[in-house]
N, C-alpha and C. Protein backbone atom coordinates (compact mmCIF):
# COMPACT_ATOMS: atom_id res chain seq x y z
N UNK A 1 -0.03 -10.36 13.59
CA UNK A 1 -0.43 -9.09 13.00
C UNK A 1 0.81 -8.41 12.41
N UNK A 2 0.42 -7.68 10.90
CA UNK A 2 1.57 -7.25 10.00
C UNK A 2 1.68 -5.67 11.22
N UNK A 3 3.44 -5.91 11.52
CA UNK A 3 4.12 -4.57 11.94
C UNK A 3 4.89 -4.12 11.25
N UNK A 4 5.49 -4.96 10.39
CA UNK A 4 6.55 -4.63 9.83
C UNK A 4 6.18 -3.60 8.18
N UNK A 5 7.30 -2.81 8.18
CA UNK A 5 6.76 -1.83 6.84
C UNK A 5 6.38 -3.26 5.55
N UNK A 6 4.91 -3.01 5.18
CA UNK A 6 4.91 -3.90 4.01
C UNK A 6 6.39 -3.56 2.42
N UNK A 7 6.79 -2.57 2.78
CA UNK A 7 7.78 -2.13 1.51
C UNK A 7 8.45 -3.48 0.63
N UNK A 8 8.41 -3.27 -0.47
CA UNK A 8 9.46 -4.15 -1.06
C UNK A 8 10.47 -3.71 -1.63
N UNK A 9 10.92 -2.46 -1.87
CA UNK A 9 12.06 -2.17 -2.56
C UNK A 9 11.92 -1.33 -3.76
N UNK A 10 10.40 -1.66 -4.32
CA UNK A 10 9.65 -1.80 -5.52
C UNK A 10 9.00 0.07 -5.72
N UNK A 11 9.49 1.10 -5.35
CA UNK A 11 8.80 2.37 -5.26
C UNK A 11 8.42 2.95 -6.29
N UNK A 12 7.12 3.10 -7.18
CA UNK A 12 6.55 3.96 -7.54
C UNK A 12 5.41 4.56 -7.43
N UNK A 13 5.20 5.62 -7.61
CA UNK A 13 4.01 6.19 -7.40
C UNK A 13 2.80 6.07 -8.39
N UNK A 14 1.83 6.03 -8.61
CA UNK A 14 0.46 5.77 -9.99
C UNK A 14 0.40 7.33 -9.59
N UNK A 15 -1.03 7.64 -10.29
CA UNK A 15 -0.93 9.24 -10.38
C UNK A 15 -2.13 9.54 -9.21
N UNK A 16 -2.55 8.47 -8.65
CA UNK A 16 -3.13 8.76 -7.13
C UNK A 16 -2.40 8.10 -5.84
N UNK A 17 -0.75 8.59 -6.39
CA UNK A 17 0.16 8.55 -5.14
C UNK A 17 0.02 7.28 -4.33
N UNK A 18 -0.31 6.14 -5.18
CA UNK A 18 -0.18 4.60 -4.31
C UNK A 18 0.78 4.00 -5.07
N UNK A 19 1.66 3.49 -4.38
CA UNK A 19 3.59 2.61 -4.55
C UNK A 19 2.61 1.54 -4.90
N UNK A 20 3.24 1.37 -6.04
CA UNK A 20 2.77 0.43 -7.02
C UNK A 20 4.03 -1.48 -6.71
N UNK A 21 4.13 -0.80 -5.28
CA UNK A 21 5.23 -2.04 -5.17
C UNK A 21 4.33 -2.56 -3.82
N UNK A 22 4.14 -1.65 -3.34
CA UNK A 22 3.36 -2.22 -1.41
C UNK A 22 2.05 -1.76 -1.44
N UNK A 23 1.54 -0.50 -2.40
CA UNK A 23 0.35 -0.41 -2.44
C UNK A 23 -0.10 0.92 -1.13
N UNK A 24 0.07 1.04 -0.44
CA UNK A 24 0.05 1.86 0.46
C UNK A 24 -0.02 3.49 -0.31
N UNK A 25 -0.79 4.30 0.17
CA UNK A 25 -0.63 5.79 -0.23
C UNK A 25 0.57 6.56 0.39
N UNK A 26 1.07 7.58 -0.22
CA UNK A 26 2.18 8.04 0.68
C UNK A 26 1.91 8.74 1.53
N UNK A 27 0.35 9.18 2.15
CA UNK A 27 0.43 9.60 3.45
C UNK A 27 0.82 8.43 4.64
N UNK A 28 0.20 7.04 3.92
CA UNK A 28 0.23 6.06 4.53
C UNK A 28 1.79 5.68 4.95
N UNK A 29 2.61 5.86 3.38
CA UNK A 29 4.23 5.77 3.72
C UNK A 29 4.87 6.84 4.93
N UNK A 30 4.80 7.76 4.87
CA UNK A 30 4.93 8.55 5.85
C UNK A 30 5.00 8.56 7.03
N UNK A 31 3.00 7.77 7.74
CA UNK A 31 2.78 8.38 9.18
C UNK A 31 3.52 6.64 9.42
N UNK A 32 3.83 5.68 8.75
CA UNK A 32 3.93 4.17 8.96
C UNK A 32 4.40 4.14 10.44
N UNK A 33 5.87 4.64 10.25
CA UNK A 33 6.06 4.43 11.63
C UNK A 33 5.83 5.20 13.08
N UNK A 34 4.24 5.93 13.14
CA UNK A 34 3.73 6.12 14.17
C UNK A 34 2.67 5.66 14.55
N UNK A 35 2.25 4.69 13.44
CA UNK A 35 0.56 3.81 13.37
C UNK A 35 0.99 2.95 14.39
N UNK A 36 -0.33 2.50 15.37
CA UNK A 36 -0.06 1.74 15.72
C UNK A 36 -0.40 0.31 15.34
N UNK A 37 -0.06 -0.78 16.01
CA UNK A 37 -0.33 -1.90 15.46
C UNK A 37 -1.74 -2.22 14.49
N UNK A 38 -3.24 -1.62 15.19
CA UNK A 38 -4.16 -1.98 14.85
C UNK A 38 -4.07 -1.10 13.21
N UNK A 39 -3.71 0.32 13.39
CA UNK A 39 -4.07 1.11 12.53
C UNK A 39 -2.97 0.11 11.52
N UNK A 40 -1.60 -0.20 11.39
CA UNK A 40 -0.80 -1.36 10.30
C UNK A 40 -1.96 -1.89 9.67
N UNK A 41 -2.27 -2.87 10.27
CA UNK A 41 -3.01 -4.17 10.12
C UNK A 41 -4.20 -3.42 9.57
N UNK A 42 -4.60 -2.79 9.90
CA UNK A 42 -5.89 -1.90 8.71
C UNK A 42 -5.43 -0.90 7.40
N UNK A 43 -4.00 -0.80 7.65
CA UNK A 43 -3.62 -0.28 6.41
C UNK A 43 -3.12 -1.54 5.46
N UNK A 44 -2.66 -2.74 6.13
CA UNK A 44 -1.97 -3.64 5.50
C UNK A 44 -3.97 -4.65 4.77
N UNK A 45 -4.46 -4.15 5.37
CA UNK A 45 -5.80 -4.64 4.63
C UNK A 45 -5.98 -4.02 3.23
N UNK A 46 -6.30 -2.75 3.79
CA UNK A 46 -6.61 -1.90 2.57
C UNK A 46 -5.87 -1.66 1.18
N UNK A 47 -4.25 -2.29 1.54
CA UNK A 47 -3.02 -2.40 0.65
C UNK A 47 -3.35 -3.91 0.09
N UNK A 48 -4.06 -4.78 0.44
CA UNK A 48 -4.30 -6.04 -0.56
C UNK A 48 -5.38 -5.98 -1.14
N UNK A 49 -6.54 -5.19 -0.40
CA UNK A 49 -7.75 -4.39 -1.21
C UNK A 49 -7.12 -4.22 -2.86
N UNK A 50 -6.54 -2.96 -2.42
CA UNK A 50 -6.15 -2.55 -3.81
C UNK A 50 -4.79 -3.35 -4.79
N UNK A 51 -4.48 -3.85 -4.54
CA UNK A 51 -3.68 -4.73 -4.81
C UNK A 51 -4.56 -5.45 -6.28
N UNK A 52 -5.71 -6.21 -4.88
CA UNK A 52 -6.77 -6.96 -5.96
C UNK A 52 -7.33 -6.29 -6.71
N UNK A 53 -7.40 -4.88 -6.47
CA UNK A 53 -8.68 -4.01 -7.80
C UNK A 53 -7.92 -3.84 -8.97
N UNK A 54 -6.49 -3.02 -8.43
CA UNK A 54 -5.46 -3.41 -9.94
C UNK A 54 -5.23 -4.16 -10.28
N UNK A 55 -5.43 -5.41 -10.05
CA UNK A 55 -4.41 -6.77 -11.00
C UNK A 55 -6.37 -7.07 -11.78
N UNK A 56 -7.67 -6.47 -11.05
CA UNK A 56 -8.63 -7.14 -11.96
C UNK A 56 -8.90 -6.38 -12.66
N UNK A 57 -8.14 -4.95 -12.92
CA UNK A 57 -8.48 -3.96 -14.32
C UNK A 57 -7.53 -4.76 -15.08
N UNK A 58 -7.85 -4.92 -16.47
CA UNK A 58 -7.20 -4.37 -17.73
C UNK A 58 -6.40 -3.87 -17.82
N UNK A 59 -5.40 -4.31 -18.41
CA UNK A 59 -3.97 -3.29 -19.26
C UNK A 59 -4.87 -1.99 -19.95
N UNK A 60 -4.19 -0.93 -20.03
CA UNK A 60 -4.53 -0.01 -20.87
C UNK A 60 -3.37 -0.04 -21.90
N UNK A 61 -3.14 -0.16 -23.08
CA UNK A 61 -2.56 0.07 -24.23
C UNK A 61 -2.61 0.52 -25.25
C-alpha cells in the first residue's frame, strides 16, 4: 500500500487546484502527512482516477 507522498517534483496547479504532476488536490497536498494509510491509498486511487480523465480529454488549442 502507497505511503509514500505520490509527489514528483512536477508542481502545478490547473484552475481546480489539482498538481498537474501527482494529481492530488491541495487540500489533499496539505493534510498528506496526517492521512492515514487507508485514507493514502484512497487518495492515491482517486489521483490515477484523474490522471486517466485528463490524458482522455482533448488538447484544447
Amino acid at each position: 500500500m502507497l505511503t509514500d507522498s505520490p509527489c514528483i517534483r512536477n508542481c502545478c496547479l490547473d484552475g481546480e487546484d489539482i498538481c498537474l504532476g501527482c494529481f492530488r488536490h491541495i487540500d489533499e497536498i496539505v493534510a498528506w502527512s496526517s492521512y492515514s494509510k487507508q485514507d493514502k491509498h484512497h487518495v492515491a486511487e482517486l489521483c490515477q482516477k484523474r490522471r486517466e480523465s485528463r490524458e482522455a480529454k482533448p488538447e484544447s488549442t
